[in-house]
C-alpha atoms as a PDB file:
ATOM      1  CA  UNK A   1     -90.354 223.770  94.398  1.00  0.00           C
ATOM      2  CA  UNK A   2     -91.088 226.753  92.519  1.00  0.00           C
ATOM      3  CA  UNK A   3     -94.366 229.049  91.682  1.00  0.00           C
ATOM      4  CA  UNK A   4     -94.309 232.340  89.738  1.00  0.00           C
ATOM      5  CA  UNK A   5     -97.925 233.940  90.265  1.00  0.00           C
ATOM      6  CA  UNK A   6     -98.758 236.316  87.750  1.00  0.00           C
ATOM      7  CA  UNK A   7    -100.694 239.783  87.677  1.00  0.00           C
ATOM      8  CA  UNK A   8    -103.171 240.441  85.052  1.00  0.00           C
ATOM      9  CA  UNK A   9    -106.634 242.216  84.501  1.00  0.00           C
ATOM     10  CA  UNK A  10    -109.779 240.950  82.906  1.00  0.00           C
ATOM     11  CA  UNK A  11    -111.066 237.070  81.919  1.00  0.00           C
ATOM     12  CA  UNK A  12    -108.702 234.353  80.896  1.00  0.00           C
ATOM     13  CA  UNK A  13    -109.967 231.355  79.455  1.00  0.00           C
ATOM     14  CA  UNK A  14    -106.859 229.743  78.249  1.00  0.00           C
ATOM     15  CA  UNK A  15    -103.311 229.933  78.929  1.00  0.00           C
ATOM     16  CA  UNK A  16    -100.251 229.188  76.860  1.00  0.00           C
ATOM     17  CA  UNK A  17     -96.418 229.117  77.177  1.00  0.00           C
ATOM     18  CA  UNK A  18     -93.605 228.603  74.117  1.00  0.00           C
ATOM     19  CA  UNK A  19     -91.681 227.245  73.890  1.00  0.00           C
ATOM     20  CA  UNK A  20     -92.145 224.509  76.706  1.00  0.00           C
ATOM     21  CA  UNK A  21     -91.432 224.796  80.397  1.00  0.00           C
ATOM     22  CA  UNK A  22     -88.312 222.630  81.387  1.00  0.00           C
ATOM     23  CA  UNK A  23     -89.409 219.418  82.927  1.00  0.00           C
ATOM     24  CA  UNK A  24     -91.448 219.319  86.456  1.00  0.00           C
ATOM     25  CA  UNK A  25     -93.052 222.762  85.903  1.00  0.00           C
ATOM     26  CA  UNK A  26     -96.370 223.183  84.309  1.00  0.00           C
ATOM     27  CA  UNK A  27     -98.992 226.423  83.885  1.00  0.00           C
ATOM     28  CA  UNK A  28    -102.347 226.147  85.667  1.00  0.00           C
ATOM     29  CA  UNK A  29    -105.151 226.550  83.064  1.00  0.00           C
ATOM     30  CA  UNK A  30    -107.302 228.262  85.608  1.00  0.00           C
ATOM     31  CA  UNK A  31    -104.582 230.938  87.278  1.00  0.00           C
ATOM     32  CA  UNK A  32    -101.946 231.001  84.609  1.00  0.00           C
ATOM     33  CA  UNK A  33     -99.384 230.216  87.708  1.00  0.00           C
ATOM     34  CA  UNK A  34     -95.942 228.516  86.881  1.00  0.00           C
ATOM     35  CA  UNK A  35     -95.212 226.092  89.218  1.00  0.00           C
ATOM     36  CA  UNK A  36     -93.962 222.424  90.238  1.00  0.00           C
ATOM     37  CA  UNK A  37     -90.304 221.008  91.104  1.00  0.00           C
ATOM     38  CA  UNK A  38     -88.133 221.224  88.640  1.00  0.00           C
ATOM     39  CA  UNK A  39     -86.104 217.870  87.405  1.00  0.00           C
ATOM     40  CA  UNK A  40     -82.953 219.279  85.148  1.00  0.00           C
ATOM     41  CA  UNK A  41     -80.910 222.222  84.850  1.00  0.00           C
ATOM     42  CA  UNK A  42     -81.446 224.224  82.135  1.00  0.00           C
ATOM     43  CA  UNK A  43     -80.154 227.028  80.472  1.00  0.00           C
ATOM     44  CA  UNK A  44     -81.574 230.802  81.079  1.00  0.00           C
ATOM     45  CA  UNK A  45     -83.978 231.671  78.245  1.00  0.00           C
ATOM     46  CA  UNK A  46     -87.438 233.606  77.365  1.00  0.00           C
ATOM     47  CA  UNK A  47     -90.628 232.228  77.421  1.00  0.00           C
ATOM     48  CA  UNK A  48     -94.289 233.639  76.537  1.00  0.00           C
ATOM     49  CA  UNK A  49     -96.757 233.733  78.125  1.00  0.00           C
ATOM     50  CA  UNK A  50    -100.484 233.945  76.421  1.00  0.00           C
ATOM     51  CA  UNK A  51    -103.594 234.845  78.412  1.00  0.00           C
ATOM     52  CA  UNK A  52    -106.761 234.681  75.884  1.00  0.00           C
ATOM     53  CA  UNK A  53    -110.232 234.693  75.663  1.00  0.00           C
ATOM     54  CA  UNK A  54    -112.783 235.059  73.002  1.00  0.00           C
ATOM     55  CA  UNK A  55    -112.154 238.808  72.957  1.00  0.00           C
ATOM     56  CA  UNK A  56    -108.564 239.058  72.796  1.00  0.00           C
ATOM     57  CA  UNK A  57    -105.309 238.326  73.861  1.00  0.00           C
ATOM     58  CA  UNK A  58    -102.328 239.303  76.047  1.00  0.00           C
ATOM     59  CA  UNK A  59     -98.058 237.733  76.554  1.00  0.00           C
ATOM     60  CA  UNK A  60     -95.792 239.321  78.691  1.00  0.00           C
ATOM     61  CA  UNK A  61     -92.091 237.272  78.612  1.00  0.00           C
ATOM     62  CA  UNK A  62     -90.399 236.105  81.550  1.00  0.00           C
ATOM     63  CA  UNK A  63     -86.661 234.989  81.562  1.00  0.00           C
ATOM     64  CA  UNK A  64     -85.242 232.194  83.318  1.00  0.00           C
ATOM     65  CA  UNK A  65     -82.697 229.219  83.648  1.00  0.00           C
ATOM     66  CA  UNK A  66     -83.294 226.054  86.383  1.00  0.00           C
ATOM     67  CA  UNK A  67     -79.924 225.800  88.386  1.00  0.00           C
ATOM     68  CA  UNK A  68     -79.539 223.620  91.198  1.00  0.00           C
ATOM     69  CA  UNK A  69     -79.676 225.219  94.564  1.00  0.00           C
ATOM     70  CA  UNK A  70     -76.609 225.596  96.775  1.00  0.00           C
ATOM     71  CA  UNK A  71     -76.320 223.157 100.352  1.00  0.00           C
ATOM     72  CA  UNK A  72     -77.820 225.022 103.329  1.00  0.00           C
ATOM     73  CA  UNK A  73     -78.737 224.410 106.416  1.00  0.00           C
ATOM     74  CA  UNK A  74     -75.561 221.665 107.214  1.00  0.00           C
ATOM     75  CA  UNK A  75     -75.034 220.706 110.419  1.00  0.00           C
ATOM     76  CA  UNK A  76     -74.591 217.833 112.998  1.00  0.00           C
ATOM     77  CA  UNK A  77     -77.508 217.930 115.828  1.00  0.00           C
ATOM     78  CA  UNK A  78     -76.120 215.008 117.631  1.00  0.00           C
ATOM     79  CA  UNK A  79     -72.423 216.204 117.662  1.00  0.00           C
ATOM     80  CA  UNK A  80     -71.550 216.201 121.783  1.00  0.00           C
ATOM     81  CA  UNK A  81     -68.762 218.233 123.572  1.00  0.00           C
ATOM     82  CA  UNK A  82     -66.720 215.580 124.239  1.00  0.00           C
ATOM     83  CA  UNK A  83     -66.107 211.944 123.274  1.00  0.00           C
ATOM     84  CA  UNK A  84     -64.770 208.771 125.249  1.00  0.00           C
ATOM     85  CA  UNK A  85     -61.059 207.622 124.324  1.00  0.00           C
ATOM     86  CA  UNK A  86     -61.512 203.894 122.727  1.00  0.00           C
ATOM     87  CA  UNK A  87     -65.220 204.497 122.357  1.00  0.00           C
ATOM     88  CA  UNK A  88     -66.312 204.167 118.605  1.00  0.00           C
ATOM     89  CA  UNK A  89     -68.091 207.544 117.248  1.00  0.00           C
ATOM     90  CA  UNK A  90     -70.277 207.888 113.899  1.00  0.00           C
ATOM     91  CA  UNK A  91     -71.796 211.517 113.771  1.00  0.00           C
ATOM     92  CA  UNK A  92     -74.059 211.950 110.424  1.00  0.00           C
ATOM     93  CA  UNK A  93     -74.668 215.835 108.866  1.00  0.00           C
ATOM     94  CA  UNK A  94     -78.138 216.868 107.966  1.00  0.00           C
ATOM     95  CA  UNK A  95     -77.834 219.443 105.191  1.00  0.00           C
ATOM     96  CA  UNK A  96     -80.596 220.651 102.477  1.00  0.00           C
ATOM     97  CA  UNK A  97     -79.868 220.280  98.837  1.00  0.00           C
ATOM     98  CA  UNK A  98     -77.547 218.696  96.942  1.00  0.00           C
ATOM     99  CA  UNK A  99     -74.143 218.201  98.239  1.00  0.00           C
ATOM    100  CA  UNK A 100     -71.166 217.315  95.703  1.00  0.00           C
ATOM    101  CA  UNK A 101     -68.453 216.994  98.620  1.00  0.00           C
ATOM    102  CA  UNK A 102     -67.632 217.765 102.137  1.00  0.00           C
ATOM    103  CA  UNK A 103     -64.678 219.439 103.545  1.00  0.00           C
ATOM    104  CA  UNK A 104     -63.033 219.542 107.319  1.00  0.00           C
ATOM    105  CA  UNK A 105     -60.277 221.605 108.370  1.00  0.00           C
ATOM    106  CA  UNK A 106     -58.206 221.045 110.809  1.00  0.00           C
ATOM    107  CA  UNK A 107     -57.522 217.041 110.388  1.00  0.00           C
ATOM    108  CA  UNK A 108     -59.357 214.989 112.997  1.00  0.00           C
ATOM    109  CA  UNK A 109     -58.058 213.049 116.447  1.00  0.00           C
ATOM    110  CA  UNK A 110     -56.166 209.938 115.305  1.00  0.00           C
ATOM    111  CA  UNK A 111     -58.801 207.348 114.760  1.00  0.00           C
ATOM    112  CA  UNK A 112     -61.471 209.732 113.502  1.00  0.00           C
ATOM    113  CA  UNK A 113     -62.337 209.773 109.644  1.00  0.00           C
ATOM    114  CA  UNK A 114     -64.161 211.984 107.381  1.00  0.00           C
ATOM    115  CA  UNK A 115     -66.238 210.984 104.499  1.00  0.00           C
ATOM    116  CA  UNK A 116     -66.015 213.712 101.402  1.00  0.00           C
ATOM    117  CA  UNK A 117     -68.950 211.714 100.115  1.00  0.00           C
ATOM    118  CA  UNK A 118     -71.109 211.686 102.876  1.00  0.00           C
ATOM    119  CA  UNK A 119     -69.556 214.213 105.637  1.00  0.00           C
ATOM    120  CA  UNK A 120     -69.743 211.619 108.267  1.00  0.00           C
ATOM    121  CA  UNK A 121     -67.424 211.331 110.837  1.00  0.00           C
ATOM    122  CA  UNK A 122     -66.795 208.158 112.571  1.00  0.00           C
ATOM    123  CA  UNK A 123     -63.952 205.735 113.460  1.00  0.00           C
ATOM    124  CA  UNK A 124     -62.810 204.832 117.148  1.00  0.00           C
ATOM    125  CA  UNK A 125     -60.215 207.633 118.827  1.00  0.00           C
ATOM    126  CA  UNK A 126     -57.062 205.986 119.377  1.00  0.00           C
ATOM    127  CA  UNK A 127     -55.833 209.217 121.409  1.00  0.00           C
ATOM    128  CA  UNK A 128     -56.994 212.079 123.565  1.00  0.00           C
ATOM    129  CA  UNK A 129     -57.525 215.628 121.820  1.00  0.00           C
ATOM    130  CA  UNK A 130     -58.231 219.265 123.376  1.00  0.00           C
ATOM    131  CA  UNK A 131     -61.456 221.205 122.587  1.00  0.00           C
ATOM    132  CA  UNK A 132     -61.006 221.767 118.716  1.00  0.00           C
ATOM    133  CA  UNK A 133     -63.671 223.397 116.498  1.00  0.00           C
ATOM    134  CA  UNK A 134     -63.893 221.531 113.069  1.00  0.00           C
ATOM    135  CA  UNK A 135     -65.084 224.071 110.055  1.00  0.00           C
ATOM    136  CA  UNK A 136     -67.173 221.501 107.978  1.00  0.00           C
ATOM    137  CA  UNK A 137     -68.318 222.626 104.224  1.00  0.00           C
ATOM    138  CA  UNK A 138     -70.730 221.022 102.012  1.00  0.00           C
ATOM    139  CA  UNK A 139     -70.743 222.545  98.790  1.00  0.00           C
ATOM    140  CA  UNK A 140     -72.115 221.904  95.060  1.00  0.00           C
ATOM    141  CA  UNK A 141     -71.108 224.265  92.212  1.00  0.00           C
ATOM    142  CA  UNK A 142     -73.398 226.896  92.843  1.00  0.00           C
ATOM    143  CA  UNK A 143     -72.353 227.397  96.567  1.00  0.00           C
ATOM    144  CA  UNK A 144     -71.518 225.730  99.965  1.00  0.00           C
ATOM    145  CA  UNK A 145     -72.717 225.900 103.700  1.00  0.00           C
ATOM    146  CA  UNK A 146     -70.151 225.344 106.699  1.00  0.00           C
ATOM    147  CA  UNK A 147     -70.669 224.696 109.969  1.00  0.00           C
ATOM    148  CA  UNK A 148     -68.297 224.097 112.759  1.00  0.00           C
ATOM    149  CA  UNK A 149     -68.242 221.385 115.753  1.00  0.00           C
ATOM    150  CA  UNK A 150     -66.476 221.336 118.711  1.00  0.00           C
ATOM    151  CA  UNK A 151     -65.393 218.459 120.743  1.00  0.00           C
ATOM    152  CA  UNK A 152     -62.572 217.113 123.048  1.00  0.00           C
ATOM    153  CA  UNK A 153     -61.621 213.531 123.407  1.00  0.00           C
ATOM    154  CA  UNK A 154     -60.778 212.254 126.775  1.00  0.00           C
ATOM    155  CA  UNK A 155     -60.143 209.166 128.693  1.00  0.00           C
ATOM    156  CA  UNK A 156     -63.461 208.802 130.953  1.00  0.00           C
ATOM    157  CA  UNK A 157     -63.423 207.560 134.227  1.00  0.00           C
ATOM    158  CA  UNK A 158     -64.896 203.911 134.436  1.00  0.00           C
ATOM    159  CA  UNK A 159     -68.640 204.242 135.396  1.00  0.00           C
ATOM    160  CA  UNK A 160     -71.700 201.509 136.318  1.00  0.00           C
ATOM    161  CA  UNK A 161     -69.555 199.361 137.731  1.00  0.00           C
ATOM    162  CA  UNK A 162     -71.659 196.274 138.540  1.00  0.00           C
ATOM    163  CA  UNK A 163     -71.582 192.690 139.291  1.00  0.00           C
ATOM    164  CA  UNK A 164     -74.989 191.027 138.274  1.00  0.00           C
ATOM    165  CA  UNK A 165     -76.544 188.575 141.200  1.00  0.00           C
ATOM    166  CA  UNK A 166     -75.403 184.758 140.756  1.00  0.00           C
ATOM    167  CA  UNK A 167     -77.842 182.037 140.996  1.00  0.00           C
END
């Protein structure tokens, strides 16, 4: 979303911009703000603004262009420290804005994949792996965001061993 608020003096009974805002913004009759979300890129250029009433008038010209907003914000919240030999995995990034691919440096444990689509990681480890910090970037063409995740792969002891009762 965007909203440009403007400064002026005086009674405005009408507002008008040329030539036409890019698609998804509009300008409020009543405050002469520029706002909404835009939907396309577009390229930078002027626009005028008119504030009138019966008396008289006043423009001012802003410049702008619509680009899309780099990736920020990426990261995995449910990433743990270590993972289970044999055990499947599927950890899923959250990440604002639009992401055109995902990156991971160093390569993963044998098993493991990485989506450059998606920047999910999942697969079943085939092999233990020491504590290794994975630099993960999501990034568009006006930016990128990177995060890293640490985790270890290790054959677990068994656990909740059990025998149910039998009838």
């Amino acid at each position: 979303p965007m909203s440009l608020v403007p400064t002026f003096t005086g009674l405005v009974t009408e507002w008008t911009v040329e030539p036409p805002l890019p698609p998804g913004l509009t300008l409020d009759q009543v405050t002469g703000q520029i706002g909404g979300l835009p939907s396309t890129v577009t390229e930078e250029k002027p626009y005028l603004i008119t504030a009138k009433n019966e008396e008289g008038e006043t423009q001012t010209a802003i410049t702008f262009a619509i680009a899309r907003a780099p990736p920020r914000n990426l990261g995995y919240p449910e990433a743990q420290a270590v993972y289970a030999k044999l055990r499947p995995i599927q950890l899923f990034p959250t990440v604002e804005g639009e992401v055109d691919e995902f990156k991971i440096a160093p390569e993963l444990p044998a098993g493991l994949a990485f989506d450059p689509k998606t920047g999910i990681i999942s697969g079943i480890p085939t092999g233990v792996a020491p504590d290794t910090p994975y630099e993960i970037t999501a990034e568009n063409e006006t930016g990128s965001a990177t995060t890293t995740v640490t985790f270890a792969v290790q054959v677990m002891p068994p656990d909740n061993l059990s025998y149910p009762s039998l009838d």
